[in-house]
Protein backbone atom coordinates (compact mmCIF):
# COMPACT_ATOMS: atom_id res chain seq x y z
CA UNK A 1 113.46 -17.95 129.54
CA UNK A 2 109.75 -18.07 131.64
CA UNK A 3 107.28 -15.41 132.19
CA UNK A 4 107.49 -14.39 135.92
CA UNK A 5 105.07 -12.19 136.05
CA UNK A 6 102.34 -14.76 135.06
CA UNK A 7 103.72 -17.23 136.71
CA UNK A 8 103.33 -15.11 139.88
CA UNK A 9 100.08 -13.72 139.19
CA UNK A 10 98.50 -17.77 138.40
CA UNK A 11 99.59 -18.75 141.98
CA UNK A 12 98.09 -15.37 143.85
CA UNK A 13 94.30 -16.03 142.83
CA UNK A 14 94.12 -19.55 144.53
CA UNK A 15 95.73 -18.49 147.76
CA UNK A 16 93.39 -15.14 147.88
CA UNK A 17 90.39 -17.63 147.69
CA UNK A 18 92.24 -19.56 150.39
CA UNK A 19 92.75 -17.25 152.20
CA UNK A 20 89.21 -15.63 152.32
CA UNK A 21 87.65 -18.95 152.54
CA UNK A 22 90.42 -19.81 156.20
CA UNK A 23 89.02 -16.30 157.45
CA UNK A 24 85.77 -16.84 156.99
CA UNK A 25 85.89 -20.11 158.94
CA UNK A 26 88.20 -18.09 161.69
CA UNK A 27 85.87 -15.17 161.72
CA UNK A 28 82.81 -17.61 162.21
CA UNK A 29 84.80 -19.86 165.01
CA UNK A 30 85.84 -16.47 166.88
CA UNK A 31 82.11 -15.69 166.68
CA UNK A 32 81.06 -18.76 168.20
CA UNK A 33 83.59 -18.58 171.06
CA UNK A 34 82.05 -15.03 171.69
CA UNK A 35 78.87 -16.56 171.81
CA UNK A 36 79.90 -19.55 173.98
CA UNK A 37 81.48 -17.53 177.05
CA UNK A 38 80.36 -19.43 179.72
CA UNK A 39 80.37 -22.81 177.63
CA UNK A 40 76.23 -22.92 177.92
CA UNK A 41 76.21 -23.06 173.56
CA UNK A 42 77.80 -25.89 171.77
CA UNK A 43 76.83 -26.32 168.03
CA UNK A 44 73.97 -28.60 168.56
CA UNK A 45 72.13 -26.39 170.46
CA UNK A 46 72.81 -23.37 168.31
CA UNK A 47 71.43 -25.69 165.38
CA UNK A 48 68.08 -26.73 167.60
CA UNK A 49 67.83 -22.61 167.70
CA UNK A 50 68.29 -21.49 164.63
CA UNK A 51 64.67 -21.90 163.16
CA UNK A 52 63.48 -19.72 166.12
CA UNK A 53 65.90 -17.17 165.51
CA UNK A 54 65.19 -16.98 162.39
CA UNK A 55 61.57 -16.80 163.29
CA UNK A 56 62.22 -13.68 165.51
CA UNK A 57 64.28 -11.98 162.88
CA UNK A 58 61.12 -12.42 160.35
CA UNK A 59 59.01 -11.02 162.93
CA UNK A 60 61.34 -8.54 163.40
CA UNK A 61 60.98 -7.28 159.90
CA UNK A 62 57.25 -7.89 159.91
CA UNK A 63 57.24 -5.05 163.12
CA UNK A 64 59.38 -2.47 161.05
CA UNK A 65 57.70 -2.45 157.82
CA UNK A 66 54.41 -2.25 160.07
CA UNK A 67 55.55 0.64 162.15
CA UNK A 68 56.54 1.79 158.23
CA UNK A 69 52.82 1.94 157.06
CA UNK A 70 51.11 3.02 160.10
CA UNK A 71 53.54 5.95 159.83
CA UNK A 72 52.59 6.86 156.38
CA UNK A 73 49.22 6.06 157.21
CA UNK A 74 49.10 8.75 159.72
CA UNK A 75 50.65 11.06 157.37
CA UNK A 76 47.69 10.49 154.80
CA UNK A 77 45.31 10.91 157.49
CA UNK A 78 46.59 14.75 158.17
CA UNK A 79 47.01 15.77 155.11
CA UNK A 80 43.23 14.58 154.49
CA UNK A 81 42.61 16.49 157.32
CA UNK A 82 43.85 20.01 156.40
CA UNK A 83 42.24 19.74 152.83
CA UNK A 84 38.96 18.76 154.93
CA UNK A 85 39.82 22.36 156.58
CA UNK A 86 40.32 24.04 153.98
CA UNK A 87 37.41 23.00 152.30
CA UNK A 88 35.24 23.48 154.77
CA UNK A 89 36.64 27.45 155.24
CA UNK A 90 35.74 27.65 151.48
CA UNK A 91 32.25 26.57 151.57
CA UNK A 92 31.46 28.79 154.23
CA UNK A 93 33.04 31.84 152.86
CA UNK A 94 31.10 30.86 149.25
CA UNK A 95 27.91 30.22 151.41
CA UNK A 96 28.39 33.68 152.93
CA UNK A 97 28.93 35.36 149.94
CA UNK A 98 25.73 33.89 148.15
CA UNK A 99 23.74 34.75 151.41
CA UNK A 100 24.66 38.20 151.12
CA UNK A 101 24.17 38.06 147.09
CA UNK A 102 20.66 36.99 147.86
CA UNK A 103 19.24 39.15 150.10
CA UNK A 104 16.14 41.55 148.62
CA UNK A 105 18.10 44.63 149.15
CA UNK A 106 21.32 43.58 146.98
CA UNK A 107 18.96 42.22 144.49
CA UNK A 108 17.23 45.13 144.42
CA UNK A 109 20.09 47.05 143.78
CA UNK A 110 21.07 44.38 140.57
């Protein structure tokens, strides 16, 4: 009497890997027929391209994380700003205060 059930379970893991392998291939060969519509890209080509694509998609990233730190940059710079207000109302109102502190009559009155 055999075991089935393992028998059936060996066979399953090679076709799965098969399988995902053939769709892989089928998913990249329907890409390139999207690609090639009017037959102007054959594989050559695509291969002479690549390093330029490639080229654009680091400069691509380069752009984001740019636009990324100019952002945050910008957010630094306003919240520098409104503690520079702040600040600045403080001295004044503690300048005020130590003006009228100073004068003869107040002191007079101390």
């Amino acid at each position: 009497m055999e075991n089935r059930f393992k028998n059936l379970h060996a066979k399953k893991p090679n076709s799965r890997k098969q399988v995902a392998a053939g769709s892989r291939f089928k998913a990249a060969r329907r890409w390139l027929k999207v690609v090639n519509i009017f037959g102007l890209v054959d594989k050559g080509m695509l291969l002479k391209v690549m390093p330029f694509i490639f080229f654009l998609t680091v400069l691509g990233l380069f752009y984001i994380a740019n636009s990324y730190t100019s952002e945050r940059t910008i957010r630094n710079i306003d919240k520098t700003a409104k503690e520079i207000k702040e600040l600045r109302s403080e001295y004044i109102s503690v300048k005020s205060d130590l003006m009228f502190v100073c004068r003869q009559s107040q002191l007079q009155n101390r």
